[in-house]
Protein backbone atom coordinates (compact mmCIF):
# COMPACT_ATOMS: atom_id res chain seq x y z
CA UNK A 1 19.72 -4.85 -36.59
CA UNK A 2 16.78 -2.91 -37.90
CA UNK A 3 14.04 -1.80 -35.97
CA UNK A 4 10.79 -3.61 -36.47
CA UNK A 5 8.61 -0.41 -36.75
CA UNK A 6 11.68 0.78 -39.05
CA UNK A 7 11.24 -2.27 -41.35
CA UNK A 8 7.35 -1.76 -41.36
CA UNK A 9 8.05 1.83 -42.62
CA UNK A 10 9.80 0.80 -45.25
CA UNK A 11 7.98 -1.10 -46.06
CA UNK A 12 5.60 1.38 -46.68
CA UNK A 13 7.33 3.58 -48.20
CA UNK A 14 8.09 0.71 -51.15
CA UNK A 15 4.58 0.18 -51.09
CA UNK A 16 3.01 3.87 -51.53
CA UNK A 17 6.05 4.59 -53.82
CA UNK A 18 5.04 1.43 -56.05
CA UNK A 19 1.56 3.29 -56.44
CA UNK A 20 2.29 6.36 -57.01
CA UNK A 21 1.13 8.38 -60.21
CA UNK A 22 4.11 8.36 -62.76
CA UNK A 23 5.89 5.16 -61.06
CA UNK A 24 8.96 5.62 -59.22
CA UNK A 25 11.12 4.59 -61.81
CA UNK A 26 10.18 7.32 -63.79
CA UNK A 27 9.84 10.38 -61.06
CA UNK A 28 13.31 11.36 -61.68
CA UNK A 29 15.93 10.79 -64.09
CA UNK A 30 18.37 8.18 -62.86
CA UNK A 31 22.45 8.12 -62.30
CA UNK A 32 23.88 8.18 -65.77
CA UNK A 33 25.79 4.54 -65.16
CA UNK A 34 22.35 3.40 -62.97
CA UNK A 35 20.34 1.26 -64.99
CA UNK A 36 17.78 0.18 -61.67
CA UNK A 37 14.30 0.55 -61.60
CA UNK A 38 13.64 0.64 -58.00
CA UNK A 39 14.72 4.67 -57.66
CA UNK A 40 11.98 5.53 -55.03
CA UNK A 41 11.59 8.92 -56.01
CA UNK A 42 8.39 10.26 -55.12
CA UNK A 43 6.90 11.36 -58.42
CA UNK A 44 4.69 14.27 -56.57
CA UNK A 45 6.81 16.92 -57.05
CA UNK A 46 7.33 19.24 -60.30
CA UNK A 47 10.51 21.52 -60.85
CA UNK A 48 11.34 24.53 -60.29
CA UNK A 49 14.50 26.52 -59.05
CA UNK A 50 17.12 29.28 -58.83
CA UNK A 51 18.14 31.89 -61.51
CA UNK A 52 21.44 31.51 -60.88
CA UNK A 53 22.73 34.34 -59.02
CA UNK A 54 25.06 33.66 -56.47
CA UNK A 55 23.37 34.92 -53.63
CA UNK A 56 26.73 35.96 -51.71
CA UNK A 57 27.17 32.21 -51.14
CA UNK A 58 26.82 29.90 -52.92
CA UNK A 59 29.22 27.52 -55.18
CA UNK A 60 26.96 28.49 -58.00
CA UNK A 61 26.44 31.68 -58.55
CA UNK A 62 24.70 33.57 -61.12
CA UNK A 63 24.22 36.63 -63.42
CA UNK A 64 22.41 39.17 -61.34
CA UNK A 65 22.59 41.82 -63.96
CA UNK A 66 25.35 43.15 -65.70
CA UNK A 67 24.10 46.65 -64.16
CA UNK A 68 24.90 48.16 -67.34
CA UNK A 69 21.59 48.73 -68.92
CA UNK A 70 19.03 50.18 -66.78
CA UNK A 71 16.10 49.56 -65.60
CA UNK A 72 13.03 51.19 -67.13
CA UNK A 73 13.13 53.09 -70.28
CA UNK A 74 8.97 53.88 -69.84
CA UNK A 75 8.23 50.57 -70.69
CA UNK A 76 6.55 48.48 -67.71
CA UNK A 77 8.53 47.02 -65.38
CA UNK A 78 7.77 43.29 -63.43
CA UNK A 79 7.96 43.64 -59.56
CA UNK A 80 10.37 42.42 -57.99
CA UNK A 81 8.37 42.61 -54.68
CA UNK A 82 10.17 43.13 -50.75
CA UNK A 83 13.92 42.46 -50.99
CA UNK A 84 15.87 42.91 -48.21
CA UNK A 85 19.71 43.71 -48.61
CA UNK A 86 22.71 44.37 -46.46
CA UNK A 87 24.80 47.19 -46.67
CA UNK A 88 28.39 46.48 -44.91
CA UNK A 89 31.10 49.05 -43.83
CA UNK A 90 34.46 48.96 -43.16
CA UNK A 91 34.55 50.48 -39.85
CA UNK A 92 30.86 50.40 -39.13
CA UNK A 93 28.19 47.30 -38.34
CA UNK A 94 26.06 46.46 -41.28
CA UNK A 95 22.76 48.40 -42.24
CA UNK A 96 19.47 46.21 -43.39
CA UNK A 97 17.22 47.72 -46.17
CA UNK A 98 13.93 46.37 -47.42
CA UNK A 99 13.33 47.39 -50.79
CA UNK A 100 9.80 48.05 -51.73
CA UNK A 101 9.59 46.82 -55.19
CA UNK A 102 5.75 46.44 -55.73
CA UNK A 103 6.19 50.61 -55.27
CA UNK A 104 9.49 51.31 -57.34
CA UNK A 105 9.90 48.65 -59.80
CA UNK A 106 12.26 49.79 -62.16
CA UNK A 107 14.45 51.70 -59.05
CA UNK A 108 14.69 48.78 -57.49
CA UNK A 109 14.99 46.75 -60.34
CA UNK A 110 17.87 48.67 -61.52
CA UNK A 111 19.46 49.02 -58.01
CA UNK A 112 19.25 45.31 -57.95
CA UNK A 113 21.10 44.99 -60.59
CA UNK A 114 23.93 46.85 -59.83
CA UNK A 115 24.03 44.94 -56.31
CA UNK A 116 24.10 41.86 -58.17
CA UNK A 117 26.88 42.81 -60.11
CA UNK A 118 28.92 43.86 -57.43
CA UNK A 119 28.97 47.74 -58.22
CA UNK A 120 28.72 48.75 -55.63
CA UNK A 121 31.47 47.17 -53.35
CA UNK A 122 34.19 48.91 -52.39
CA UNK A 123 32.86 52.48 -52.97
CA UNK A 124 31.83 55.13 -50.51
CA UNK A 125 29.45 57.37 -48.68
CA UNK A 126 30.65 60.32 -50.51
CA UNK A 127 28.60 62.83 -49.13
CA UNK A 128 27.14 63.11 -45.96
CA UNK A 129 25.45 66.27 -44.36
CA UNK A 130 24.39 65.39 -40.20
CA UNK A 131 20.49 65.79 -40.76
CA UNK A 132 20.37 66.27 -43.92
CA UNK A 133 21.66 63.07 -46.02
CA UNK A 134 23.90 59.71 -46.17
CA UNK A 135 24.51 59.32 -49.60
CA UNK A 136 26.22 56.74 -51.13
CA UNK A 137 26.80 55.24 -54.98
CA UNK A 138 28.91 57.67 -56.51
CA UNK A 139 32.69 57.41 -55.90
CA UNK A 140 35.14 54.48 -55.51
CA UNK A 141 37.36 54.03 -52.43
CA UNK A 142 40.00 56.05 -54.79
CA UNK A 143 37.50 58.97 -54.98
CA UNK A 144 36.77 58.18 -58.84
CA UNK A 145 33.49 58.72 -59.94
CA UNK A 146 31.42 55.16 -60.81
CA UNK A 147 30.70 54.54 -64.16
CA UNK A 148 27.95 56.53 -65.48
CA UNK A 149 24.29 54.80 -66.88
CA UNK A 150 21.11 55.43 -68.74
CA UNK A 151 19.17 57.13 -66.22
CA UNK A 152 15.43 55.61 -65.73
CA UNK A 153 12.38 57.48 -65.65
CA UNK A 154 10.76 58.66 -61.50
CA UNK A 155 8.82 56.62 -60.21
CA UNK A 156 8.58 59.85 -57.47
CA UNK A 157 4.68 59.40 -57.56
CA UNK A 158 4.39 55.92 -55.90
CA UNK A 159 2.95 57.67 -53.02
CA UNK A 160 5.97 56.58 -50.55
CA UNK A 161 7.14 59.74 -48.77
CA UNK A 162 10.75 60.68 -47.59
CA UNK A 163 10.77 60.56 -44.15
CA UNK A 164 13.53 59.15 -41.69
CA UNK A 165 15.59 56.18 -42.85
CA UNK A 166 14.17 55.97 -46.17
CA UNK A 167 16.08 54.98 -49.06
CA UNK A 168 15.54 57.44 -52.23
CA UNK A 169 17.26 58.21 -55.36
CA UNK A 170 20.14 60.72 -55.80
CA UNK A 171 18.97 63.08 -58.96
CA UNK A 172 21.19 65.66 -61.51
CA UNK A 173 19.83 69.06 -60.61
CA UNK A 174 16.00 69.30 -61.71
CA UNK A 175 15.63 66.66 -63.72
CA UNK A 176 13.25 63.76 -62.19
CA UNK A 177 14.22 61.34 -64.63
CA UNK A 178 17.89 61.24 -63.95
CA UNK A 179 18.16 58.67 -61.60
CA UNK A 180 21.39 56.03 -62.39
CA UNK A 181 23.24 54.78 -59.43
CA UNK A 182 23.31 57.32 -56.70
CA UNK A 183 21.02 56.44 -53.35
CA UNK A 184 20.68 58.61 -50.12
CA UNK A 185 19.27 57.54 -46.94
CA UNK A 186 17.44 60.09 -45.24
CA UNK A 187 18.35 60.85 -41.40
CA UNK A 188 15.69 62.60 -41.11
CA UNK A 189 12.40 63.40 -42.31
CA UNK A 190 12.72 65.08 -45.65
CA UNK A 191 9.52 65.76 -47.69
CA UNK A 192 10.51 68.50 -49.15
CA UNK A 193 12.34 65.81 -51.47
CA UNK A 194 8.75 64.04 -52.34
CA UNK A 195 6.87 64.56 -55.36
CA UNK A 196 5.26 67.79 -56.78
CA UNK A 197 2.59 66.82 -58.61
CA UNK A 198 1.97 70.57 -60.06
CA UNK A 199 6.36 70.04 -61.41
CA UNK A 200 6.74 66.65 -62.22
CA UNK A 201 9.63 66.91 -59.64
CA UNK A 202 10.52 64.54 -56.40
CA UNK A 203 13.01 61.94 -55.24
CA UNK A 204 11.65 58.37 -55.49
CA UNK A 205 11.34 56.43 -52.32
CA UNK A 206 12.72 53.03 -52.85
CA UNK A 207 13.49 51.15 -49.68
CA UNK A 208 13.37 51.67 -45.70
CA UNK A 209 15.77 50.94 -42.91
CA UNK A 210 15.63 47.93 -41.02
CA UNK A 211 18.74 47.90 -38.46
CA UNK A 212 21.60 49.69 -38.14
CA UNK A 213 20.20 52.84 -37.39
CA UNK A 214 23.34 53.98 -34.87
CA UNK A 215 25.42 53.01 -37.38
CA UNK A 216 24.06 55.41 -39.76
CA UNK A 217 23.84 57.73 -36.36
CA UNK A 218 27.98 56.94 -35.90
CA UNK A 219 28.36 57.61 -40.20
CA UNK A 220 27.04 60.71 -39.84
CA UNK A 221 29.32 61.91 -36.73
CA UNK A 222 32.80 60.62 -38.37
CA UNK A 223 34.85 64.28 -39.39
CA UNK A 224 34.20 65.16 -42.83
CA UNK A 225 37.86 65.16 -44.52
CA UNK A 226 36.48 67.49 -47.50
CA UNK A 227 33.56 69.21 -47.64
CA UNK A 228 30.49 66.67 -48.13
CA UNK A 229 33.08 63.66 -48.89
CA UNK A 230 33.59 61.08 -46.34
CA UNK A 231 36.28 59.19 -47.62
CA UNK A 232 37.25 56.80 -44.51
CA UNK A 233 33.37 55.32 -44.99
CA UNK A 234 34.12 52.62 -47.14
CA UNK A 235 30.79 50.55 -48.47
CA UNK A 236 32.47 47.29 -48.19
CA UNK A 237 29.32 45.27 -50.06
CA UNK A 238 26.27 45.51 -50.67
CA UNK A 239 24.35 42.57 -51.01
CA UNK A 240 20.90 40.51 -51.07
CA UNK A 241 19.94 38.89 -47.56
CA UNK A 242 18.88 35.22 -48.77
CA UNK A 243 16.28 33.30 -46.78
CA UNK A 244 17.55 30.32 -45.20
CA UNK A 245 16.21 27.27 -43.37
CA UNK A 246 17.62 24.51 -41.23
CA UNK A 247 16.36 20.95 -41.96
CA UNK A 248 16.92 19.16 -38.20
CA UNK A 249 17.73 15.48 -38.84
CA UNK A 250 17.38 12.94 -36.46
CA UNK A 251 20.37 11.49 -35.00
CA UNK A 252 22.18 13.29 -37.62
CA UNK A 253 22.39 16.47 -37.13
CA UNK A 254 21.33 20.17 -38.73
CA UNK A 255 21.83 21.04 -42.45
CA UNK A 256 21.66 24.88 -43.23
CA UNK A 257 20.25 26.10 -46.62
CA UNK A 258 20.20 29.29 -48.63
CA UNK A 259 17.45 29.91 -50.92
CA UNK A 260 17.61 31.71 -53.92
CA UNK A 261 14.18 33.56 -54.57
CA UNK A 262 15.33 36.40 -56.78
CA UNK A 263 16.15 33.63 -59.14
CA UNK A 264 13.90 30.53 -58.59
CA UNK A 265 10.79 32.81 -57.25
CA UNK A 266 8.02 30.26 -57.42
CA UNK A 267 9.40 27.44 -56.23
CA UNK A 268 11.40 29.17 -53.10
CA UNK A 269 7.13 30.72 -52.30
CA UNK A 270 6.05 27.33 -52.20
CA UNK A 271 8.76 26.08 -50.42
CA UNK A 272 8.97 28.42 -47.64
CA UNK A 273 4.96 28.08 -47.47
CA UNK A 274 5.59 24.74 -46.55
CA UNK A 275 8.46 25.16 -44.44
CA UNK A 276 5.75 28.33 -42.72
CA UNK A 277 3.38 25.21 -42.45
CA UNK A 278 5.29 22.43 -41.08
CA UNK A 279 4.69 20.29 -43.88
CA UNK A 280 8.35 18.40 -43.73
CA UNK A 281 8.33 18.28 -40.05
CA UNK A 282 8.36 14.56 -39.00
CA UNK A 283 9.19 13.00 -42.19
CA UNK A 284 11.73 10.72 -44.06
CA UNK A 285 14.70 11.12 -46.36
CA UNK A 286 13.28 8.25 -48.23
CA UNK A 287 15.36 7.61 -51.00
CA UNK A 288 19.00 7.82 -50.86
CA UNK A 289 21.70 6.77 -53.70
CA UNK A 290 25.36 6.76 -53.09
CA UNK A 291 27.27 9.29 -55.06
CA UNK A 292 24.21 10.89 -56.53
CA UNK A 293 21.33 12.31 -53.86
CA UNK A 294 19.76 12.15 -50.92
CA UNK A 295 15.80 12.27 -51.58
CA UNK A 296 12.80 14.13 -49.26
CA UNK A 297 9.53 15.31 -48.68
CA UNK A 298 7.25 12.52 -50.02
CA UNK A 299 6.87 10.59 -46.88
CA UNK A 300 5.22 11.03 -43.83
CA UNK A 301 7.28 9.43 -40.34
CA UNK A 302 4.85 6.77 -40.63
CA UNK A 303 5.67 5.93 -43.95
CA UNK A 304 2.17 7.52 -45.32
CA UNK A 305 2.60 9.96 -48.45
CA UNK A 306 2.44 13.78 -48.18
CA UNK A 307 -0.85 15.07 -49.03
CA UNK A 308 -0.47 16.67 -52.75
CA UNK A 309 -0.36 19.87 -53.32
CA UNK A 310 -0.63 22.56 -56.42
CA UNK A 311 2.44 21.92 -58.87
CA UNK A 312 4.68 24.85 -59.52
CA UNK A 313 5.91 25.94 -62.58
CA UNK A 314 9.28 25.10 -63.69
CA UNK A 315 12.13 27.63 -63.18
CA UNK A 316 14.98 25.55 -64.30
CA UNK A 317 16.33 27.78 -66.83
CA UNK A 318 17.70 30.03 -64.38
CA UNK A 319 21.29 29.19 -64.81
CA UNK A 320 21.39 27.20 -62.27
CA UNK A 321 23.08 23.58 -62.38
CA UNK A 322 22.74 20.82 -60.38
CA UNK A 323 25.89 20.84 -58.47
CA UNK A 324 27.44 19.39 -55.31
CA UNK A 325 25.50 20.87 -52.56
CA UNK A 326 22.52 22.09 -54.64
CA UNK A 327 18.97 21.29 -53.70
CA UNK A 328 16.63 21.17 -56.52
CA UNK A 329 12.91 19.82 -57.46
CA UNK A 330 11.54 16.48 -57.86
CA UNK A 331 9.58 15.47 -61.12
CA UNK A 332 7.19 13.39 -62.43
CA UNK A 333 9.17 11.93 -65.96
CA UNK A 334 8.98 14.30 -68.51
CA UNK A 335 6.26 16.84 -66.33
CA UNK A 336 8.89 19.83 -66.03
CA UNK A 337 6.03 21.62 -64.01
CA UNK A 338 5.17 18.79 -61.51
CA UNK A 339 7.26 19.78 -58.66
CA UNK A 340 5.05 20.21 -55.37
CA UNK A 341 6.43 18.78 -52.33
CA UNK A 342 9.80 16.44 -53.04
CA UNK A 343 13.03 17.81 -52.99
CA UNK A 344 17.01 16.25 -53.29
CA UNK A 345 20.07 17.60 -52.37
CA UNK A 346 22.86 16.59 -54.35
CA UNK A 347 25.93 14.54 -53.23
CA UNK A 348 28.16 15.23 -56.38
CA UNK A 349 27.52 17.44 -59.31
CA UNK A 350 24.37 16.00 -61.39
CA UNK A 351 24.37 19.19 -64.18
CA UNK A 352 22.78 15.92 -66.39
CA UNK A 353 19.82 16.44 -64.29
CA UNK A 354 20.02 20.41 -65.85
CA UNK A 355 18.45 18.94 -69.00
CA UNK A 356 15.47 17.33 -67.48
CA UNK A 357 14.33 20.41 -66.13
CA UNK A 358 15.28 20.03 -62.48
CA UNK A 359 15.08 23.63 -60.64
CA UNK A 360 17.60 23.92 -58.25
CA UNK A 361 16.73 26.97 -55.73
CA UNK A 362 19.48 26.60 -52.75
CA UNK A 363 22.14 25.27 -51.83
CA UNK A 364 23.30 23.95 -48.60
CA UNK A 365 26.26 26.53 -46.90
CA UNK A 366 26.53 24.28 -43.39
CA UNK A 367 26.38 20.79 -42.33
CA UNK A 368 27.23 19.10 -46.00
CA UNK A 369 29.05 16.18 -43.37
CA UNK A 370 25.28 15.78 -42.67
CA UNK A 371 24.59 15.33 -46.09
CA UNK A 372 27.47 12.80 -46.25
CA UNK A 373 26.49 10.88 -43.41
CA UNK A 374 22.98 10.86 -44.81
CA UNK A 375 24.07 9.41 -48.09
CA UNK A 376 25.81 6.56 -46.28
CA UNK A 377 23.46 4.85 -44.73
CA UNK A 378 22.59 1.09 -45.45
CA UNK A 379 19.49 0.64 -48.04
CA UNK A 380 17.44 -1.67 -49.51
CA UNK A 381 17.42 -0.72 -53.69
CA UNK A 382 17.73 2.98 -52.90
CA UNK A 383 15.65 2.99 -49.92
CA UNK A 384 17.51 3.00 -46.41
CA UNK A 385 16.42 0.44 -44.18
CA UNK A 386 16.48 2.84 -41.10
CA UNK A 387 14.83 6.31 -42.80
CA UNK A 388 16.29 9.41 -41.65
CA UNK A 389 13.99 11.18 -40.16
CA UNK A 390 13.59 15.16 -40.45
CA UNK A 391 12.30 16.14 -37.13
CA UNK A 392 11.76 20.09 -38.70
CA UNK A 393 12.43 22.09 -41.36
CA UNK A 394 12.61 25.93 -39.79
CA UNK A 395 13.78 29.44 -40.90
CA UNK A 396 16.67 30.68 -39.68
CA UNK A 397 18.45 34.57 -39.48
């Protein structure tokens, strides 16, 4: 039997949805064989989503880059701000990086894209001097050299010097524009490798060490088999470290879900602003439709709505689909920049919802028997007669 104060809720929640701007029929596009009016979307949200890339794990993956072109031919680059990435070893933990795109945008624009596409997995440190240099991005795990790319202009005179456990680029001889796929991290201070403003010359700073430093410590100890070439230090991967967050359900249990912000950017900021802010914490799964989605962040516990907030604009064209598992925006019909607060997560693939403009920016990678359990719960139209409730929504490492 229901709980009285959970009937009142819903109660509530058919009430605010009924006066909501839009109409809840017409907040989100329905299930293709669905013909009912009552969908209890919440209309306050606009779109907005991922770009596609796969993010290391995903079931949807996406371009990345082919990591064929390069990055910046003089023309002005877009930053792509503080990414962090991962850099896994064979016989060694993994190393963090942050890479400091609002100082090297086309470096780490172009090193992106070659992480994206995988280039450089399952290649080495090929040279490594103790105290002088780690370097990596040149040579396979079969000691061939890695296929060779425009080279993009220095970006040497950001003002970032080399000193210990930076990341900087790898240059041919004297040329400061000759930068292609080469990194080195620096052990130790090295500024004689910064920029020379009276030559033009300098290595460009691109990224700093987060953890791992005894790793890098250990690298730099293993025998070198030939001189500067350390073949037994295999780069396993390199790849993006994706923000995550756990959405704590009552009774239920945890669902875990990656974000993708290199390719939904605006949505995943406003998301994880209100994730920062506790704006999901204590509220409802209010709408949930069997074989289709499970529905949040409209309703308050106590059935009231969610205070509006700005609208972001649409990022659905990011190659992303609506797919099992996917969490994507909630629209007002036919707003494709009206997402704010409401979310879904889908329960089968929806790629109809593609077309509508529907961002998706995650996906979940644990607790998808959550999800299930979620979507099976008794309802009233397509509003359950016992909400879940979402005690939090939280990062998570």
């Amino acid at each position: 039997m229901t709980h009285p104060l959970r009937y009142g809720i819903v109660l509530l929640v058919l009430l605010a949805s009924t006066l909501m701007v839009g109409g809840i029929c017409n907040s989100m596009p329905m299930p293709p064989d669905d013909g009912d009016t009552t969908d209890g979307t919440d209309g306050t949200d606009g779109t907005d989503g991922g770009d596609g890339t796969d993010g290391g794990d995903g079931s949807n993956g996406g371009d990345g880059g082919d990591g064929t072109d390069g990055g910046d031919d003089g023309d002005t680059v877009e930053s792509p701000g503080e990414v962090r990435i991962r850099i896994s070893t064979r016989d060694f933990s993994d190393i963090d990086v942050t890479l400091l795109g609002d100082d090297a945008p086309a470096t780490v624009t172009r090193f992106l894209e070659l992480v994206d596409a995988g280039f450089y997995d399952n290649t080495l440190f090929h040279d490594v001097v103790a105290d002088e240099k780690i370097e990596g991005g040149g040579f396979d795990t079969n000691g061939e050299a890695l296929v060779t790319l425009d080279p993009i202009a220095s970006e040497a005179d950001n003002g970032l010097s080399n000193v210990q456990w930076t990341l900087t680029t790898v240059l041919d001889g004297d040329d400061p524009d000759s930068f292609t796929t080469a990194f080195q991290i620096n052990p130790i201070d090295r500024t004689d490798l910064d920029y020379d403003a009276a030559t033009g010359f300098g290595h460009t700073v691109f990224g700093r060490v987060d953890a791992g430093f005894n790793n890098l410590i250990g690298i730099q100890a293993v025998p070198v088999l030939t001189p500067g070439q350390l073949d037994n230090v295999v780069i396993t991967s390199i790849t993006r470290i994706l923000p995550r967050v756990r959405i704590e359900v009552q009774n239920f249990g945890d669902i875990d879900v990656t974000l993708f912000p290199h390719l939904a950017p605006l949505t995943v900021a406003a998301f994880l602003d209100m994730v920062d802010e506790g704006v999901f914490d204590n509220t409802l799964f209010h709408r949930v439709v069997a074989n289709f989605v499970i529905q949040a962040g409209a309703f308050q516990a106590d059935g009231t709505a969610i205070p509006t907030r700005d609208s972001v604009v649409n990022e659905s064209d990011n190659g992303l689909s609506n797919l099992t598992g996917t969490i994507s925006t909630a629209l007002l019909s036919g707003q494709p920049d009206s997402f704010t607060t409401s979310f879904f997560i889908n329960t089968v693939d929806n790629a109809f919802l593609d077309d509508a403009g529907h961002t998706v920016f995650g996906e979940v990678t644990d607790g998808f028997d959550v999800v299930q359990a979620i979507e099976a719960v008794e309802v009233s139209g397509q509003t359950p007669l016992d909400p879940p409730v979402i005690m939090s929504v939280t990062r998570i490492e």
